[in-house]
Protein backbone atom coordinates (compact mmCIF):
# COMPACT_ATOMS: atom_id res chain seq x y z
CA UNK A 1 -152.57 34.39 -116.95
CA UNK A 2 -151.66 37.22 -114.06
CA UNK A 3 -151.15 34.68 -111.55
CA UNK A 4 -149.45 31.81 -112.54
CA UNK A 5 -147.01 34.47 -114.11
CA UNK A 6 -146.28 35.25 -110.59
CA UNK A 7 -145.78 32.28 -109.76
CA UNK A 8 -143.58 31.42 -112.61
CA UNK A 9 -141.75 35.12 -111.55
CA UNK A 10 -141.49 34.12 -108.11
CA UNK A 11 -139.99 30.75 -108.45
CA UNK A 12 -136.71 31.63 -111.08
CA UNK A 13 -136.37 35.33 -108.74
CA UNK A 14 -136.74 34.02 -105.24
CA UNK A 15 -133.47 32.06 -105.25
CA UNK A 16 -131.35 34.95 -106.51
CA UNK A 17 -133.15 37.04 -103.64
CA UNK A 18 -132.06 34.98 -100.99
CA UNK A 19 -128.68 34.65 -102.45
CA UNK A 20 -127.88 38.64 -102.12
CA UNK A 21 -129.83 38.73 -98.94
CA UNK A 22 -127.45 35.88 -97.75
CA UNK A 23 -123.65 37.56 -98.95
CA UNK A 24 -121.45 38.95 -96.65
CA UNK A 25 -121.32 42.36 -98.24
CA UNK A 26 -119.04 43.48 -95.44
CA UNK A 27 -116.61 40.54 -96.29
CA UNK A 28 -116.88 40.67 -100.04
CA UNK A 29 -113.33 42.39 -100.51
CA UNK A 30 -111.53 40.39 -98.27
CA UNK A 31 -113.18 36.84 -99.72
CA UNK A 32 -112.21 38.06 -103.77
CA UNK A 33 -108.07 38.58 -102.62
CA UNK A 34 -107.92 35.63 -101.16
CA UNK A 35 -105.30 33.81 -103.30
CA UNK A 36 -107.22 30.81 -103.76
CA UNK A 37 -110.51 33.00 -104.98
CA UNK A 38 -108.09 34.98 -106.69
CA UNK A 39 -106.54 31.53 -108.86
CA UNK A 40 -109.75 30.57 -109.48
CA UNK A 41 -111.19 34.11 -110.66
CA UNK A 42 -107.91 34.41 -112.67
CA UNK A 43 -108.33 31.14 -114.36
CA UNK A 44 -112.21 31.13 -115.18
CA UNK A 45 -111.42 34.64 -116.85
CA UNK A 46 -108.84 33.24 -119.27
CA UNK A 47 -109.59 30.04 -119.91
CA UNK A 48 -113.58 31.31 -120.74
CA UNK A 49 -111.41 33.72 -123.34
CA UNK A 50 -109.20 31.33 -125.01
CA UNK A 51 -112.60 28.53 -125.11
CA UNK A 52 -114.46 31.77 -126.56
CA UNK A 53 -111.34 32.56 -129.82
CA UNK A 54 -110.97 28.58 -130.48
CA UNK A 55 -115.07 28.82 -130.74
CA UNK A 56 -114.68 31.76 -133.38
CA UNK A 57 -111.98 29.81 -135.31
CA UNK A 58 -113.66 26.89 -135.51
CA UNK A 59 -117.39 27.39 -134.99
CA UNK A 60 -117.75 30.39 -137.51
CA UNK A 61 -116.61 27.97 -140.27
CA UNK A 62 -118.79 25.38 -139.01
CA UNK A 63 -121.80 27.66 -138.72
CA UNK A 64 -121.25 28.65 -142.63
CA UNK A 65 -121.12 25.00 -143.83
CA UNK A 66 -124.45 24.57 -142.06
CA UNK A 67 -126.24 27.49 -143.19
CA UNK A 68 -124.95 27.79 -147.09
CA UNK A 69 -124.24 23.99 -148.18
CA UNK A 70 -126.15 20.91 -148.79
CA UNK A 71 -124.89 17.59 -149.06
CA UNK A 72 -126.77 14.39 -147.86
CA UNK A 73 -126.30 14.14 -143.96
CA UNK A 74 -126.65 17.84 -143.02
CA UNK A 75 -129.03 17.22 -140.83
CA UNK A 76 -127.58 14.67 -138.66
CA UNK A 77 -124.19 17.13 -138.75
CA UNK A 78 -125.95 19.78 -137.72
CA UNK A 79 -127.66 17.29 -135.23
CA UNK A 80 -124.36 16.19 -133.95
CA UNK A 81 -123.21 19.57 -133.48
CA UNK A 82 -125.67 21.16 -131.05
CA UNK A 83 -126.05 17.79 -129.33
CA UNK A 84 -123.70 19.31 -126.61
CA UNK A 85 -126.82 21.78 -126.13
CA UNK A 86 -128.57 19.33 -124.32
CA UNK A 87 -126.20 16.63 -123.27
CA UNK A 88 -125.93 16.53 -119.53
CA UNK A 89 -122.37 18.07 -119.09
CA UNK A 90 -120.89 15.47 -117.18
CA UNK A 91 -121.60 13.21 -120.19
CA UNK A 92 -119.72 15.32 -122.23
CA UNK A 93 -116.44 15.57 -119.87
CA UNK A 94 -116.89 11.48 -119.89
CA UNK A 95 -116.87 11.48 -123.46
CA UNK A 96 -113.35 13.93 -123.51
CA UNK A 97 -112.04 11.35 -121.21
CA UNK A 98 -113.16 8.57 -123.05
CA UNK A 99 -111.65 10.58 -126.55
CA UNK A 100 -108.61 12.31 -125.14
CA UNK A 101 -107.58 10.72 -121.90
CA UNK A 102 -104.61 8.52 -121.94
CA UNK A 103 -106.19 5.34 -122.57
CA UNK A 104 -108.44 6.96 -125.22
CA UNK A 105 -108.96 6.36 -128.80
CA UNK A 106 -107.25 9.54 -129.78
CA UNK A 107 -105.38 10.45 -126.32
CA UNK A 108 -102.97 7.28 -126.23
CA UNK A 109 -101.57 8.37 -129.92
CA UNK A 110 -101.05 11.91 -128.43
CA UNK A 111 -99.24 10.38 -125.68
CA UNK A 112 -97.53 8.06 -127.47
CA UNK A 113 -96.19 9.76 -130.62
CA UNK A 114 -96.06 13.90 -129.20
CA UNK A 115 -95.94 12.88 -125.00
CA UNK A 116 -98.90 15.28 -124.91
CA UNK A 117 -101.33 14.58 -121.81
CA UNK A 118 -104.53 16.72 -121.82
CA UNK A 119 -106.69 15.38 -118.92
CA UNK A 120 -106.66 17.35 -115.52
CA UNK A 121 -104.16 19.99 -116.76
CA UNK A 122 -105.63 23.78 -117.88
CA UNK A 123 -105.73 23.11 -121.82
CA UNK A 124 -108.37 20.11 -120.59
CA UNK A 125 -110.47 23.02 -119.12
CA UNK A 126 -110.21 25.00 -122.46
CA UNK A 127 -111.23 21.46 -124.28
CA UNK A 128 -114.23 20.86 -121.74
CA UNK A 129 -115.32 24.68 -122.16
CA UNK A 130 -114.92 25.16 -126.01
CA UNK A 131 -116.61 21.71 -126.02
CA UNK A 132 -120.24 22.89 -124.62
CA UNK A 133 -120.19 26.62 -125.33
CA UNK A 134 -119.02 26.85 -129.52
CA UNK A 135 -123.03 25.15 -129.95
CA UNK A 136 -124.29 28.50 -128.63
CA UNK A 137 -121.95 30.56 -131.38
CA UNK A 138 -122.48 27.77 -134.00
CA UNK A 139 -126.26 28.03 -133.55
CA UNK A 140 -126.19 32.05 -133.70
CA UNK A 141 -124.28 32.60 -136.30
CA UNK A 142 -125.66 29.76 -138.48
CA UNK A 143 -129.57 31.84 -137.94
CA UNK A 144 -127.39 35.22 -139.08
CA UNK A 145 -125.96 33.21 -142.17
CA UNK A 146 -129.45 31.94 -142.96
CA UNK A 147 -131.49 35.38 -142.81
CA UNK A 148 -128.68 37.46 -144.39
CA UNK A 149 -129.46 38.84 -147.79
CA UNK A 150 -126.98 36.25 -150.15
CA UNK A 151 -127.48 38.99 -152.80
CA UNK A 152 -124.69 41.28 -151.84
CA UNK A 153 -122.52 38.26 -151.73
CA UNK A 154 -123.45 37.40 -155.44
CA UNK A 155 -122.88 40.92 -156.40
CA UNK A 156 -119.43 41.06 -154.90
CA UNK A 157 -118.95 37.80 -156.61
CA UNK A 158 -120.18 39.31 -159.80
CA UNK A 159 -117.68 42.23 -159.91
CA UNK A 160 -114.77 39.89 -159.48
CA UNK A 161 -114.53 39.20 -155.52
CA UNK A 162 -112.55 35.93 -154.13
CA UNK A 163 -114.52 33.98 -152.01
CA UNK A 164 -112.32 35.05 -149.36
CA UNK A 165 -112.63 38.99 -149.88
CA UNK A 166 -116.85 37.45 -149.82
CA UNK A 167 -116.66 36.33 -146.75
CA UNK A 168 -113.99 38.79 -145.40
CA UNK A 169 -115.50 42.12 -146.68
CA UNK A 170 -119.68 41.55 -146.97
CA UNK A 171 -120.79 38.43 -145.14
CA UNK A 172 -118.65 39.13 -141.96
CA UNK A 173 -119.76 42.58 -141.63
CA UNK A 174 -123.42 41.66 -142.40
CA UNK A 175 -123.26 39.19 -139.36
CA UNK A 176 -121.22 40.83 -136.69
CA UNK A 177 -123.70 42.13 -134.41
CA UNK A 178 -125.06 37.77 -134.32
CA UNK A 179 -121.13 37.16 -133.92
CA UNK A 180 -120.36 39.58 -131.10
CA UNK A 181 -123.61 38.43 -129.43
CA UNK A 182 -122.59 34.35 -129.79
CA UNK A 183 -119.19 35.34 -128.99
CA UNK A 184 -120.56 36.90 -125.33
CA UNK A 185 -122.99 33.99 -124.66
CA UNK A 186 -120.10 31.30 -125.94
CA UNK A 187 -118.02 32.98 -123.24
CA UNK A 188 -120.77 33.10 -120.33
CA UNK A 189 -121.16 29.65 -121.25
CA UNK A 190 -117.84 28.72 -120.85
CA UNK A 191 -117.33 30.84 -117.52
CA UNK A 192 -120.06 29.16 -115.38
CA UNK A 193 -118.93 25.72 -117.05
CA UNK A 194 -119.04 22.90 -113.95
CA UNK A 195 -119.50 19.37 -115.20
CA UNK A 196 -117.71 19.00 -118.04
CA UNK A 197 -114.50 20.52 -116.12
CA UNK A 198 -114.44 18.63 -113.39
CA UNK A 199 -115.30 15.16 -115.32
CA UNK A 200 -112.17 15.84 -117.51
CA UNK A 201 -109.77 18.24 -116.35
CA UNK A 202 -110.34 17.55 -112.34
CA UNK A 203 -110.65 20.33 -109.67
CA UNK A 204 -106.42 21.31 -109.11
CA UNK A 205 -106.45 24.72 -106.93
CA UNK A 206 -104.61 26.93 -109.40
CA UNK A 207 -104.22 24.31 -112.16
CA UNK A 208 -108.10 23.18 -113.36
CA UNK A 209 -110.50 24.81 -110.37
CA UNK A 210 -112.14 27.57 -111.73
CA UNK A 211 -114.80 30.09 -110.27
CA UNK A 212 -117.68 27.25 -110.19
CA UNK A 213 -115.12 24.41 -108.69
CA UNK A 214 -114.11 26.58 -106.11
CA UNK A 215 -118.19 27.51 -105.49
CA UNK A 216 -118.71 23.67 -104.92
CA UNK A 217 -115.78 23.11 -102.76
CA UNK A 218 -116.23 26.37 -100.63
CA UNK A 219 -119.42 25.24 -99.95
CA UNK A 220 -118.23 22.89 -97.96
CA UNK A 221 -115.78 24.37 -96.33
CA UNK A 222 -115.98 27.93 -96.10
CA UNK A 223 -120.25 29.03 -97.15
CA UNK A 224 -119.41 32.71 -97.16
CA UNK A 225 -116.78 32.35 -100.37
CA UNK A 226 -118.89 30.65 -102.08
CA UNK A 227 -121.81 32.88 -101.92
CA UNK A 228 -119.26 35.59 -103.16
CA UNK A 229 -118.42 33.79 -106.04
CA UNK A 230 -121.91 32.88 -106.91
CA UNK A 231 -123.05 36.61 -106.69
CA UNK A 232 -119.76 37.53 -109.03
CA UNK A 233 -121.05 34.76 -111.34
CA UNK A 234 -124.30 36.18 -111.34
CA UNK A 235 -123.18 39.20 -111.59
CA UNK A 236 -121.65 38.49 -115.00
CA UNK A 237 -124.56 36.92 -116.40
CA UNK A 238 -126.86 39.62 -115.40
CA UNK A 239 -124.90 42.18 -117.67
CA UNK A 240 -123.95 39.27 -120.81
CA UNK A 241 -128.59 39.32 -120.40
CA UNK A 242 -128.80 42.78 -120.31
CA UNK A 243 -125.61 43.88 -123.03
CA UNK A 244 -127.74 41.17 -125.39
CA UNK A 245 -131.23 42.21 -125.08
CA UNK A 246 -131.52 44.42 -127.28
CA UNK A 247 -129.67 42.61 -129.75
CA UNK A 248 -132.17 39.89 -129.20
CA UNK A 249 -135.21 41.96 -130.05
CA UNK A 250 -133.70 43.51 -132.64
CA UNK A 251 -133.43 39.75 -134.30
CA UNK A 252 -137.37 38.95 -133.45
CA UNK A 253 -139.75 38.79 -136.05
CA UNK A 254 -142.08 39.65 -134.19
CA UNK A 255 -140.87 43.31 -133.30
């Protein structure tokens, strides 16, 4: 199995090598102030943040209807839910568009009745981001839900707990270490996001184009910039891998 483990090895690892053999170390600084660089940076950071609390809001409830009720259709919910997993990205800013643009089925009452306009504007680049990273939380925290011990929860129950000071006091606690980790891969997710953005919220220097925008227009334009941001992007994920790893074997039943 030694060698086509190499070759497996060599094929994800030599395209990161000739990425950092290929950045202009000596120019790093002076690429990352650049004001455009420096938009873009600035935007992917906060709008990955606000994608990554609307995720927690939402998905956390989510996750808990999936792993603690049953009702006929659960399957095809849960189904529906992580189908942004593997839908093709662009697909899934199309599908915003179709949902939320002007002319869509839910945009043109938003316009109409509240003169609110979503596509190509920043809140569109939350919406595309929260859309395809709050699967990776769901999924998470719904396998934490399922493998947590419901027993403490009955005995809080049993000595005269709300179902609120449940979830708030035992089952949160008992699933943090899955939330933190969905949390940081929900916002890794939604700080490399590419398709989705630029299907339904454009590519706007300072308005919509975030760090992987700017990648794929530098590379047209200026090849050194965008190599910077690709290392910074890499970068991240390299320490959201490394920050979870341990937190991933920790979950294996295997271990």
């Amino acid at each position: 199995m030694l060698a086509p483990a190499l070759v497996g090895v060599a094929f994800l690892v030599l395209p990161l090598v000739g990425l950092l053999l290929r950045t202009p170390w000596s120019s790093m600084a002076r690429i990352l102030v650049a004001a455009d660089v420096t938009q873009a940076l600035r935007l992917s950071l906060w709008t990955a943040s606000v994608a990554t609390v609307v995720s927690v809001l939402l998905g956390v409830p989510l996750a808990w209807l999936l792993a603690r009720s049953q009702f006929p259709g659960i399957a095809l919910l849960r189904a529906l839910v992580t189908l942004p997993l593997v839908l093709p990205p662009v697909v899934g800013g199309v599908a915003l568009l179709l949902a939320f643009g002007r002319k869509g089925f839910v945009g043109q009452y938003l316009d109409q009745w509240f003169g609110i306009t979503l596509p190509f504007s920043t809140a569109a680049v939350i919406i595309a981001e929260t859309f395809v990273a709050m699967p990776f939380l769901i999924v998470t925290v719904e396998g934490a839900l399922r493998s947590a011990d419901q027993g403490y929860d009955e005995a809080a129950a049993t000595l005269g707990a709300s179902r609120m000071t449940v979830f708030r006091r035992v089952t949160l606690p008992l699933i943090a270490p899955s939330l933190v980790a969905g949390g940081v891969l929900c916002w890794a997710r939604a700080l490399g996001e590419f398709g989705a953005t630029i299907a339904f919220a454009g590519n706007f220097p300072g308005r919509t184009q975030t760090m992987p925008l700017a990648v794929y227009l530098a590379l047209e334009s200026d090849p050194d910039a965008a190599i910077a941001l690709s290392v910074v992007l890499l970068v991240v994920s390299v320490i959201v891998l490394v920050g979870l790893r341990d937190r991933w074997l920790r979950a294996s039943p295997f271990r």
